[in-house]
C-alpha atoms as a PDB file:
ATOM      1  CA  UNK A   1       0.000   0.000   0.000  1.00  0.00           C
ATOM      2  CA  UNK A   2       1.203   3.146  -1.259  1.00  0.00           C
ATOM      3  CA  UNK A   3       1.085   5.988   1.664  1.00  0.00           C
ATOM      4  CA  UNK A   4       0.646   9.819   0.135  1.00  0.00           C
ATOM      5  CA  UNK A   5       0.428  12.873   2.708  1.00  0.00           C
ATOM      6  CA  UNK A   6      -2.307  14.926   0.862  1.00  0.00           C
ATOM      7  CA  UNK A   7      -0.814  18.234   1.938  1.00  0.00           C
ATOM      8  CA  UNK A   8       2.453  19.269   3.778  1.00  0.00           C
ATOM      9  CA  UNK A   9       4.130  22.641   3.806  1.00  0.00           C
ATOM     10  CA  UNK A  10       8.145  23.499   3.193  1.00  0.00           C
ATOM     11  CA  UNK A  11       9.869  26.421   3.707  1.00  0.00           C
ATOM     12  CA  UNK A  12      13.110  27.698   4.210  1.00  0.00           C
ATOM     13  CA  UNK A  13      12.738  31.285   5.843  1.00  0.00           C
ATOM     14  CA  UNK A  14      10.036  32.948   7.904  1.00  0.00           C
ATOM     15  CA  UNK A  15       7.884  32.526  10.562  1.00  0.00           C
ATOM     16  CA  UNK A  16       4.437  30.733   9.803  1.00  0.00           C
ATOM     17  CA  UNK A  17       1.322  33.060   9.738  1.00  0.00           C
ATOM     18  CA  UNK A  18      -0.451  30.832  11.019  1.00  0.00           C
ATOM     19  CA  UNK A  19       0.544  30.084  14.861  1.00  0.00           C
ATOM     20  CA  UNK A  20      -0.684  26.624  14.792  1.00  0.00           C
ATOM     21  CA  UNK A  21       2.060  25.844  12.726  1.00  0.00           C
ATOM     22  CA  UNK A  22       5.346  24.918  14.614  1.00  0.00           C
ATOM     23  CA  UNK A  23       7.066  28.358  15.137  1.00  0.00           C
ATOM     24  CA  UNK A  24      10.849  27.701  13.590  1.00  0.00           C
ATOM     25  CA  UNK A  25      12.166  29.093  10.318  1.00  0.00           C
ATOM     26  CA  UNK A  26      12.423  26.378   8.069  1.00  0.00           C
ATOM     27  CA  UNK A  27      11.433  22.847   7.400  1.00  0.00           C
ATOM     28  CA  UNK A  28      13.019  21.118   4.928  1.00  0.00           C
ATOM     29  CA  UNK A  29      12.812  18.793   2.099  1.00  0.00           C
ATOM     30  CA  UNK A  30      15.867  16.936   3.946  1.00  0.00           C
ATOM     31  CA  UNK A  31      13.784  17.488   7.045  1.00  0.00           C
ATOM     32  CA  UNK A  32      10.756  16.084   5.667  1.00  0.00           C
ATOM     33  CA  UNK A  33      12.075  13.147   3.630  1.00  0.00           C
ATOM     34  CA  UNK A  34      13.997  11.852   7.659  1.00  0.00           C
ATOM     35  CA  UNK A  35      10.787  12.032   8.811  1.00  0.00           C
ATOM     36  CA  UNK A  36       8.399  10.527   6.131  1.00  0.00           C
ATOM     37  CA  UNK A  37      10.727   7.788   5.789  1.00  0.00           C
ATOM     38  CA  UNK A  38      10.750   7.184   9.740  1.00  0.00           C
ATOM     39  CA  UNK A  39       7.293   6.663   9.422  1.00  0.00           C
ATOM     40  CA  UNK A  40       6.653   5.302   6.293  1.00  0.00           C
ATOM     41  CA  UNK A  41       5.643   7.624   4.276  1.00  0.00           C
ATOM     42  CA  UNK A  42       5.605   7.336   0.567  1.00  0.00           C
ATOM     43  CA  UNK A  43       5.598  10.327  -1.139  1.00  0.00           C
ATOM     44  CA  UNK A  44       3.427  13.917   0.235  1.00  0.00           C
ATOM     45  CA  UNK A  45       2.063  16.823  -1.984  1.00  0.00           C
ATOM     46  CA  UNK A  46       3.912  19.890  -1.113  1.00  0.00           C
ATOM     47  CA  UNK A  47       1.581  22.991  -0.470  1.00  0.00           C
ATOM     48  CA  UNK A  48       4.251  26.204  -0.661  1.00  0.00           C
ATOM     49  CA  UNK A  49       3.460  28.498   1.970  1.00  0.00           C
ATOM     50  CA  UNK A  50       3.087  32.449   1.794  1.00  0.00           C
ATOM     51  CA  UNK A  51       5.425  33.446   4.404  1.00  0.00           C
ATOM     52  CA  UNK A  52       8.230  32.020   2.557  1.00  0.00           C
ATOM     53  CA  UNK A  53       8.346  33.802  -0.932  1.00  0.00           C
ATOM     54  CA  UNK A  54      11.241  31.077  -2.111  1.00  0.00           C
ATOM     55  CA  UNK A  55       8.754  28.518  -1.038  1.00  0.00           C
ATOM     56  CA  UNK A  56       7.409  27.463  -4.724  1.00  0.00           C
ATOM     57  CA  UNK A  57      11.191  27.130  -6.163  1.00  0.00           C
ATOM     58  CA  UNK A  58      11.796  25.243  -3.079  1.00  0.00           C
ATOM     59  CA  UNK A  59       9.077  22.727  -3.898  1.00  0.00           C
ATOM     60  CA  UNK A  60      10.562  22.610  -7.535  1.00  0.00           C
ATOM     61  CA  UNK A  61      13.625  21.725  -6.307  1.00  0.00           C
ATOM     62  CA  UNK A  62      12.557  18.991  -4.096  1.00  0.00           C
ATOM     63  CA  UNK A  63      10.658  17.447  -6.791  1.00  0.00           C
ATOM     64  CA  UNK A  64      13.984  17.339  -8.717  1.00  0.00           C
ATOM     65  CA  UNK A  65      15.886  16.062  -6.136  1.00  0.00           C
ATOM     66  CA  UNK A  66      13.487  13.316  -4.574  1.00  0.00           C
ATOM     67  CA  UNK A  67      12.159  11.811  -7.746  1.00  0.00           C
ATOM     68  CA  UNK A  68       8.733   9.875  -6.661  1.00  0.00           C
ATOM     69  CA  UNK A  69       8.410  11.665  -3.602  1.00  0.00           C
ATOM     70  CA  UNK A  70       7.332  14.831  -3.781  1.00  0.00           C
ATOM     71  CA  UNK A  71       4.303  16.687  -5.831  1.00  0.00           C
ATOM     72  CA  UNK A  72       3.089  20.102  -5.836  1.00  0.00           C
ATOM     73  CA  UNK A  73       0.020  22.197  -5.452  1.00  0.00           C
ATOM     74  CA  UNK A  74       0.504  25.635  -5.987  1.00  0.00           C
ATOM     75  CA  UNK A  75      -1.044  29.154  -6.830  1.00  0.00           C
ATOM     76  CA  UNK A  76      -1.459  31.745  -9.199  1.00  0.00           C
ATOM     77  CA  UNK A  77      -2.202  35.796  -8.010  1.00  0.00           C
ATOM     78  CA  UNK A  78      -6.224  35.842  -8.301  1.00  0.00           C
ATOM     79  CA  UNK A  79      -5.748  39.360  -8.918  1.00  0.00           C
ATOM     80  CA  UNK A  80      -3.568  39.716 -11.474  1.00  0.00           C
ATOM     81  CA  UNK A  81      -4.839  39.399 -15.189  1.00  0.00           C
ATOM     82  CA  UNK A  82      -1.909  37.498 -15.864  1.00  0.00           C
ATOM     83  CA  UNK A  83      -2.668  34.658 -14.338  1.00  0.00           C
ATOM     84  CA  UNK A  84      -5.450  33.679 -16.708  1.00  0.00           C
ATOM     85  CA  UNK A  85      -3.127  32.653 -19.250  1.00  0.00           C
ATOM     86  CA  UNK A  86      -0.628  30.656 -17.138  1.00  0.00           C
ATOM     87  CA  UNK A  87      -3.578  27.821 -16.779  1.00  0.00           C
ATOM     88  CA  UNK A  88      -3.112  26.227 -19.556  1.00  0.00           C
ATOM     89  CA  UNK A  89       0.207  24.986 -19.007  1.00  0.00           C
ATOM     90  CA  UNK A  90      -0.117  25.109 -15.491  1.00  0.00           C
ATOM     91  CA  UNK A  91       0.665  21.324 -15.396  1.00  0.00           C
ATOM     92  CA  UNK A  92       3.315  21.081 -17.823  1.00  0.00           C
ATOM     93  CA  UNK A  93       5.866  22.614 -15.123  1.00  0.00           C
ATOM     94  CA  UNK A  94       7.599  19.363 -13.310  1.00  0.00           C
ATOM     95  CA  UNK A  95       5.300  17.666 -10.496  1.00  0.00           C
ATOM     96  CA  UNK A  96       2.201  20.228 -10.590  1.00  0.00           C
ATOM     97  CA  UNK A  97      -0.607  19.075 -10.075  1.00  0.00           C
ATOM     98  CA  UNK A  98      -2.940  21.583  -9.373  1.00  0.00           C
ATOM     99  CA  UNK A  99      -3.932  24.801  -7.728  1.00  0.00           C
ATOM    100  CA  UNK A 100      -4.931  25.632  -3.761  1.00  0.00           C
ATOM    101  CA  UNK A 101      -6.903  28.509  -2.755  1.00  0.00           C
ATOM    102  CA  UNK A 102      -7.800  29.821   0.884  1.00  0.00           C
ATOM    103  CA  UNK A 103     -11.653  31.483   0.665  1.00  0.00           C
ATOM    104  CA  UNK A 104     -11.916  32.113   4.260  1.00  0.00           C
ATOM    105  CA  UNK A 105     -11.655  35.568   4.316  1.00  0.00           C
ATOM    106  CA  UNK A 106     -12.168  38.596   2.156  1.00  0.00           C
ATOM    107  CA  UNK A 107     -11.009  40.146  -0.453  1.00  0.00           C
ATOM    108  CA  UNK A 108     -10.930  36.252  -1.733  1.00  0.00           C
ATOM    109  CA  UNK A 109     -13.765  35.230  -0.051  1.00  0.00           C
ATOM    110  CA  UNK A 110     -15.585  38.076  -1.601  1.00  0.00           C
ATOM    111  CA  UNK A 111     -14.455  37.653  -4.951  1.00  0.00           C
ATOM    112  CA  UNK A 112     -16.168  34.166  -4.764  1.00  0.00           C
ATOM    113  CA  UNK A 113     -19.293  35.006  -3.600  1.00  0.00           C
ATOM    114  CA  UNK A 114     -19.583  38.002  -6.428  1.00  0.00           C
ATOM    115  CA  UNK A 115     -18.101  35.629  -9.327  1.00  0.00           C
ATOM    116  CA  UNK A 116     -15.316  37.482  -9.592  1.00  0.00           C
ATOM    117  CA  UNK A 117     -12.704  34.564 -10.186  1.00  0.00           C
ATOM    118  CA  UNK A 118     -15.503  32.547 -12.412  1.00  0.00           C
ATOM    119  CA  UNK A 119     -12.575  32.772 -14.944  1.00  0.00           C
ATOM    120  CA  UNK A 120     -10.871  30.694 -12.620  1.00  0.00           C
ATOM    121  CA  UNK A 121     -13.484  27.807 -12.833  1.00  0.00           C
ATOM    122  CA  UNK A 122     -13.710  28.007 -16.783  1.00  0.00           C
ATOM    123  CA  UNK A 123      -9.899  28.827 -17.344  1.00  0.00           C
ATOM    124  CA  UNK A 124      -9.189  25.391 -15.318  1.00  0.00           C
ATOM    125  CA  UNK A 125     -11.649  23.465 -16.113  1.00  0.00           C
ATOM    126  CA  UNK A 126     -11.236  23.313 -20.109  1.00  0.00           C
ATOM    127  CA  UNK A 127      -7.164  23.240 -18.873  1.00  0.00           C
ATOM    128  CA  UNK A 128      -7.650  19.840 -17.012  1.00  0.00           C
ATOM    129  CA  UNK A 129      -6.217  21.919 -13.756  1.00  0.00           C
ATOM    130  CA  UNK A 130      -7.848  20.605 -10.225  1.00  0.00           C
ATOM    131  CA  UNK A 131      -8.327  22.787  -7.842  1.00  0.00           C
ATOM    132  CA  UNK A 132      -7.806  22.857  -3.693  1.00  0.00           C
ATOM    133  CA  UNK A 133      -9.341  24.767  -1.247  1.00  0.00           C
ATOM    134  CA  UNK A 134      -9.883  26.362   2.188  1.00  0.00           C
ATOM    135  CA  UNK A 135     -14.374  27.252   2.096  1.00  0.00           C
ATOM    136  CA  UNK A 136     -15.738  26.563   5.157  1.00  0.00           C
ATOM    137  CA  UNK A 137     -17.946  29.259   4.921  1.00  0.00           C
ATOM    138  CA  UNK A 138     -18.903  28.972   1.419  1.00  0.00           C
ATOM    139  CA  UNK A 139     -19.633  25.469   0.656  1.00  0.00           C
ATOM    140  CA  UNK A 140     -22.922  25.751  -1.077  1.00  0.00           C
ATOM    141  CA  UNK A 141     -21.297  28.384  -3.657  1.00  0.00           C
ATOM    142  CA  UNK A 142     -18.778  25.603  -3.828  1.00  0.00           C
ATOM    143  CA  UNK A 143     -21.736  23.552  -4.948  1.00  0.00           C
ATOM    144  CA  UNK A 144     -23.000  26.008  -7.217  1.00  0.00           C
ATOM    145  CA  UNK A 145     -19.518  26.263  -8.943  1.00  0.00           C
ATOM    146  CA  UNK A 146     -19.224  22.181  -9.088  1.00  0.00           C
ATOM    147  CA  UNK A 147     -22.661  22.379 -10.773  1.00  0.00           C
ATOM    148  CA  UNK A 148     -22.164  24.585 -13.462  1.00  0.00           C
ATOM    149  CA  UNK A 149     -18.143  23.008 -14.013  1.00  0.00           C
ATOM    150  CA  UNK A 150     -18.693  19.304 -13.822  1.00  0.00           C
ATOM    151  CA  UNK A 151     -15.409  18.972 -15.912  1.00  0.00           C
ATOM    152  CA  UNK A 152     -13.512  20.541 -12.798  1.00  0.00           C
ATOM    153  CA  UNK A 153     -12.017  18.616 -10.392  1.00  0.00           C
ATOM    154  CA  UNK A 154     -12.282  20.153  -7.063  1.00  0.00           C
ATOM    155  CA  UNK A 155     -11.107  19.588  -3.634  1.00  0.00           C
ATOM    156  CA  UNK A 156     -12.425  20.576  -0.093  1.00  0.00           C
ATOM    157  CA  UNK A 157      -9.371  20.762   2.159  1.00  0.00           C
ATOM    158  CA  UNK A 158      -9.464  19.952   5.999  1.00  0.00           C
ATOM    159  CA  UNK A 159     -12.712  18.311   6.463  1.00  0.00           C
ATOM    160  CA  UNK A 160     -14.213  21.584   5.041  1.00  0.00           C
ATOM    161  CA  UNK A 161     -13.430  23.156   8.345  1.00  0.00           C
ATOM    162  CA  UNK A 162     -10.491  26.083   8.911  1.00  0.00           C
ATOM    163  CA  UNK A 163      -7.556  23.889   9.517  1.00  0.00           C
ATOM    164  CA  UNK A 164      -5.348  25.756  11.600  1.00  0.00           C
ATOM    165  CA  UNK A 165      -6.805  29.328  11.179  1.00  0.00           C
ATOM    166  CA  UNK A 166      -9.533  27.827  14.656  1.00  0.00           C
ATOM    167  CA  UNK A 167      -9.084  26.740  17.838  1.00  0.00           C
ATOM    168  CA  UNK A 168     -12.494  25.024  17.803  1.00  0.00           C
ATOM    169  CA  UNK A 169     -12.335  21.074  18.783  1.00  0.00           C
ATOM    170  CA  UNK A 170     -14.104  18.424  18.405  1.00  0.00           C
ATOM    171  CA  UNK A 171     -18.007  18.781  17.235  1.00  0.00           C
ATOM    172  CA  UNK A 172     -17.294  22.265  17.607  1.00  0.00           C
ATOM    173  CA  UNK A 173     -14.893  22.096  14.529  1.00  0.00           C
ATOM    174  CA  UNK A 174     -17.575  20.354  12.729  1.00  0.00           C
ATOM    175  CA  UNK A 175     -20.839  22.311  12.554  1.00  0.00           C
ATOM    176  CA  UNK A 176     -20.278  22.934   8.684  1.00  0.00           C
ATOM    177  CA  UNK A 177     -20.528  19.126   8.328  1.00  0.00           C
ATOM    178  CA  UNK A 178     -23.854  19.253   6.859  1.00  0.00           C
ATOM    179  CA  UNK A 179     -23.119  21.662   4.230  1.00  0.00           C
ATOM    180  CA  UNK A 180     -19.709  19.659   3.177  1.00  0.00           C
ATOM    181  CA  UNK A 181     -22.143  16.474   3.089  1.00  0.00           C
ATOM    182  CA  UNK A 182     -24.116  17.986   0.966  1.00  0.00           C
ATOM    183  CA  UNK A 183     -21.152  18.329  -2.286  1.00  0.00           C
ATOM    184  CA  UNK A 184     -21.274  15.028  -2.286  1.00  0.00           C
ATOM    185  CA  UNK A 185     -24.071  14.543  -4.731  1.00  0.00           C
ATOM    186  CA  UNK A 186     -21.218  16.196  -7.294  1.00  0.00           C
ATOM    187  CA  UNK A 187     -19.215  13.803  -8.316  1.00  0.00           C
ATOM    188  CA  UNK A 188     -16.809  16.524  -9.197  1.00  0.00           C
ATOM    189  CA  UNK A 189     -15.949  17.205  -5.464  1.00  0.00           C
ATOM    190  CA  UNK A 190     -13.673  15.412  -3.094  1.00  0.00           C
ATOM    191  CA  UNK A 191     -12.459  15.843   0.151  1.00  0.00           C
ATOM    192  CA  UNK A 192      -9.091  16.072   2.112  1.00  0.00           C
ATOM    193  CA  UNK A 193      -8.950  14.134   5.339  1.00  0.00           C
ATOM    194  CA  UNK A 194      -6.275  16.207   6.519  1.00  0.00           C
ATOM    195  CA  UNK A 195      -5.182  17.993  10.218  1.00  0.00           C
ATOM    196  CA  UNK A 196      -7.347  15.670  11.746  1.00  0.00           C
ATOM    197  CA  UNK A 197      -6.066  15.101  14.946  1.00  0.00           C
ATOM    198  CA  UNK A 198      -5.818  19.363  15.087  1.00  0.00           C
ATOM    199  CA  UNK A 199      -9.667  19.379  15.494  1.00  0.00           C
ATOM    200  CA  UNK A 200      -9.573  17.271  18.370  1.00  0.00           C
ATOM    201  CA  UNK A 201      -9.576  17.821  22.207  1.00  0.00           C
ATOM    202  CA  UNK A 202      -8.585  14.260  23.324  1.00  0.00           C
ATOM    203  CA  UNK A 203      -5.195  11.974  22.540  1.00  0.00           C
ATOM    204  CA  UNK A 204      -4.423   9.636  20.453  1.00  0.00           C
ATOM    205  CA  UNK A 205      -6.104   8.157  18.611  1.00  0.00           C
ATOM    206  CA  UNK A 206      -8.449  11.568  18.558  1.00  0.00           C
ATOM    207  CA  UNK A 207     -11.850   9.222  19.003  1.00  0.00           C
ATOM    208  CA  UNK A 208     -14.265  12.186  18.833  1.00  0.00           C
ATOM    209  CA  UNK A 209     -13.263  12.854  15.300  1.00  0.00           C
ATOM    210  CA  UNK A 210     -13.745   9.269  14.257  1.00  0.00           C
ATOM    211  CA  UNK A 211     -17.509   9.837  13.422  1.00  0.00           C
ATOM    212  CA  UNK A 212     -16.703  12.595  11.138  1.00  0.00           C
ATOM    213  CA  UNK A 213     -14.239  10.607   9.244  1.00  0.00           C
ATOM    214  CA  UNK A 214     -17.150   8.171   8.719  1.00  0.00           C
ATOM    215  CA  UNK A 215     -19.867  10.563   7.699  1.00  0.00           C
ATOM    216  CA  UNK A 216     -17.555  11.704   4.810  1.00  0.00           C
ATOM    217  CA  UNK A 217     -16.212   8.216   3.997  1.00  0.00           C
ATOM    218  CA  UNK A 218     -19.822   7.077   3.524  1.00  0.00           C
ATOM    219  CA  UNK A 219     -21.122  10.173   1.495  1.00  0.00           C
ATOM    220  CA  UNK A 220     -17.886  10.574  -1.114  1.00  0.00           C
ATOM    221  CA  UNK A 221     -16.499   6.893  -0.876  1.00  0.00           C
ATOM    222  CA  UNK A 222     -12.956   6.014  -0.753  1.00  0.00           C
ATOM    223  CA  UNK A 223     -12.377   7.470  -4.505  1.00  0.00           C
ATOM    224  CA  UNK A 224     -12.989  11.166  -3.002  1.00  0.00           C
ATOM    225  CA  UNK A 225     -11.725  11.016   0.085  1.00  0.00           C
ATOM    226  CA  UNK A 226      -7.675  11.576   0.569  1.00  0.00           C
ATOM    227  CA  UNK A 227      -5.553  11.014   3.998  1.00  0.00           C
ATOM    228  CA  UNK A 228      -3.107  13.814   4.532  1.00  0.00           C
ATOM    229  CA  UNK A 229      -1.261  15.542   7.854  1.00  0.00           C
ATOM    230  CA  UNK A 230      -0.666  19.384   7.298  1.00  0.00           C
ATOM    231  CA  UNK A 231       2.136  17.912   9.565  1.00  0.00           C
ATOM    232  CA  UNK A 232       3.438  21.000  10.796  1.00  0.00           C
ATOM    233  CA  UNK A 233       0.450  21.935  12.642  1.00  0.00           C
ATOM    234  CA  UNK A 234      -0.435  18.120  14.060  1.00  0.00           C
ATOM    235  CA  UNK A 235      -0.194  17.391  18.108  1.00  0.00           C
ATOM    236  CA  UNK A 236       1.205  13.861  17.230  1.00  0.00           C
ATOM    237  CA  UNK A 237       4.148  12.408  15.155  1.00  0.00           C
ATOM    238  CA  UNK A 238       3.249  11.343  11.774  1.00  0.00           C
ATOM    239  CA  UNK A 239       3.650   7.562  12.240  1.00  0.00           C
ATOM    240  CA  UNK A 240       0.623   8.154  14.367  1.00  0.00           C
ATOM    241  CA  UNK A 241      -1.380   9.757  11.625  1.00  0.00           C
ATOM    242  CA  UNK A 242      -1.059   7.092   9.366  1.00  0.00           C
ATOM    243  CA  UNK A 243      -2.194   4.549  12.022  1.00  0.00           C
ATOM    244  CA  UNK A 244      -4.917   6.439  13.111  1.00  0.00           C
ATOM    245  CA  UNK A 245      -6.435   5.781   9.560  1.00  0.00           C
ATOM    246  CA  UNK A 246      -5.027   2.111   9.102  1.00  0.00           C
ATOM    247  CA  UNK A 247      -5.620   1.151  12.514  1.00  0.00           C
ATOM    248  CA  UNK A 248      -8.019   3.043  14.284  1.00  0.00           C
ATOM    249  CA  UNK A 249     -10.893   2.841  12.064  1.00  0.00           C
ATOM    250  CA  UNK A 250     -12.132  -1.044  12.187  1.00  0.00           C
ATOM    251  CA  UNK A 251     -14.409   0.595   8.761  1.00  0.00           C
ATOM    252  CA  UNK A 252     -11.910   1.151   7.013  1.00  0.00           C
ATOM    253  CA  UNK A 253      -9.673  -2.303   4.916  1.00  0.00           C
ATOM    254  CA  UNK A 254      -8.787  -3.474   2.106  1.00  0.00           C
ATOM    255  CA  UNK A 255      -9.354  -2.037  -1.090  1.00  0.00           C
ATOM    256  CA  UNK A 256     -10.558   1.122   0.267  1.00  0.00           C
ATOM    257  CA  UNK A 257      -7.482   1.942   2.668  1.00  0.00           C
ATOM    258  CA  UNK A 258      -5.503   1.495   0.052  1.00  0.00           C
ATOM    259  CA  UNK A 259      -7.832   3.975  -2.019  1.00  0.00           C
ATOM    260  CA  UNK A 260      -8.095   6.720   0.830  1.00  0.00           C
ATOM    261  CA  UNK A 261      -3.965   6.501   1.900  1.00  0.00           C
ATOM    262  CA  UNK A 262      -2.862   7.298  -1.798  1.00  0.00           C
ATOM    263  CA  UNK A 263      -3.702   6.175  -4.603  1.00  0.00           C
ATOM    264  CA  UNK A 264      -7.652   7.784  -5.268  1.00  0.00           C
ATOM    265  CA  UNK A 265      -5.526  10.999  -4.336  1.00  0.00           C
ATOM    266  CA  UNK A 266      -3.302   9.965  -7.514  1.00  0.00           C
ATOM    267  CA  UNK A 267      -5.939   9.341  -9.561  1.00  0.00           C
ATOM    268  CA  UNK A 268      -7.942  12.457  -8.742  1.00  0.00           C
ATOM    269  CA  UNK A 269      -5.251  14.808  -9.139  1.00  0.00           C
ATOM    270  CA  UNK A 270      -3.075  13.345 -11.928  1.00  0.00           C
ATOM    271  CA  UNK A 271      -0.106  12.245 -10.418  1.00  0.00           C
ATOM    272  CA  UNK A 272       1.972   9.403 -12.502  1.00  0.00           C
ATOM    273  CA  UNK A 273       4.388   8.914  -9.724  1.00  0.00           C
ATOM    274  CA  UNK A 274       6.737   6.493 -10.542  1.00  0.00           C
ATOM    275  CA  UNK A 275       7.836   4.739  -6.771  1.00  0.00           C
END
């Protein structure tokens, strides 16, 4: 069984925005590679953070460097006209996969809700270009977008909640659960199951989120639903994410662990990675 971290972060300067991050000024490719192979990681799609503007060429160069082991999602300024013509060969540049947006706060947010980007959903959609992203409080426009671009591929990161931009555990973390439910009907929307244990109050192996995992693995099925870590943010070491998936959940074997720890990530996104 192929293990694939849906998202991880590398930089090599800065302080993360985000204070649930671990506070230190770099983490590696070198760093990461120690520690995916400690626990048996596979390979892990690099997300390149904003604090670090060198971040992107740092995720080109580990994609050079580890062949098999690295992939990246990236970004593109939504407010530059530019940008619009860089879709199209968007994928051609080595390991990209795809694009990852944050919508939880304005002016993106904003731009949305007003239609603003809808040159976004065309522009990737007849590109073949999926598309991440951060919506917790705009899932049903995420609906409406999946509905009128059934050729796009698009991802809801984090359980749909706000990763590491809330403090809120447990059920707490997961009163939009109804709404990301709800995209399932599309069959042009998946979800990340990543920064689990983050959402939850309790130690290993984070029980109280275990009934979320469910709810999502029985409305999108193991083909749309992806295992990941955000690792820099997670209260545990990442050995113990993996086994809290191939362990700790007696409903999920076989066939469809295999699907959710790599490879429907693979085949959703478009990665050929060659072990």
């Amino acid at each position: 069984m192929q293990i694939i971290d849906a998202q991880i972060h590398l930089w090599g300067s800065g302080l993360p925005s985000n204070m649930s991050h671990r506070q230190v000024t770099h983490f590696t490719p070198e760093e990461a590679i120690r520690l995916m192979d400690e626990a048996g990681i596979d390979a892990a799609v690099i997300h390149p953070p904003g604090w670090d503007p060198g971040s992107t060429e740092m995720a080109f160069a580990a994609v050079r460097n580890y062949p098999g082991r690295f992939a990246i999602m990236g970004a593109l300024p939504l407010d530059q006209p530019e940008s619009r013509d860089r879709i199209a060969g968007w994928r051609e540049q080595p390991g990209m996969l795809g694009l990852r947006y944050g919508f939880l706060g304005d002016p993106a947010r904003r731009w949305l809700h007003e239609g603003t980007i809808e040159w976004l959903w065309v522009t990737a959609e007849k590109a073949g270009v999926p598309i991440a992203m951060l919506a917790t409080d705009s899932l049903p426009e995420i609906g409406r977008i999946a509905e009128r671009h059934p050729g796009l591929r698009l991802t809801i990161d984090h359980l749909g909640g706000r990763g590491g931009t809330s403090t809120l555990k447990d059920a707490a973390a997961m009163t939009h659960m109804p709404d990301l439910l709800g995209l399932a009907k599309y069959p042009n929307v998946a979800v990340k199951a990543t920064g689990v244990p983050h959402y939850s109050s309790e130690p290993y192996p984070f029980p109280a989120l275990h009934t979320f995992l469910r709810q999502v693995y029985d409305a999108f099925g193991p083909q749309r639903m992806f295992w990941g870590t955000d690792i820099t943010k997670m209260p545990c070491s990442w050995r113990q994410c993996v086994t809290m998936f191939t362990e700790e959940l007696p409903w999920l074997k076989g066939r469809d662990l295999e699907l959710v720890m790599g490879e429907a990530l693979c085949a959703w996104w478009g990665w050929k990675r060659t072990p």
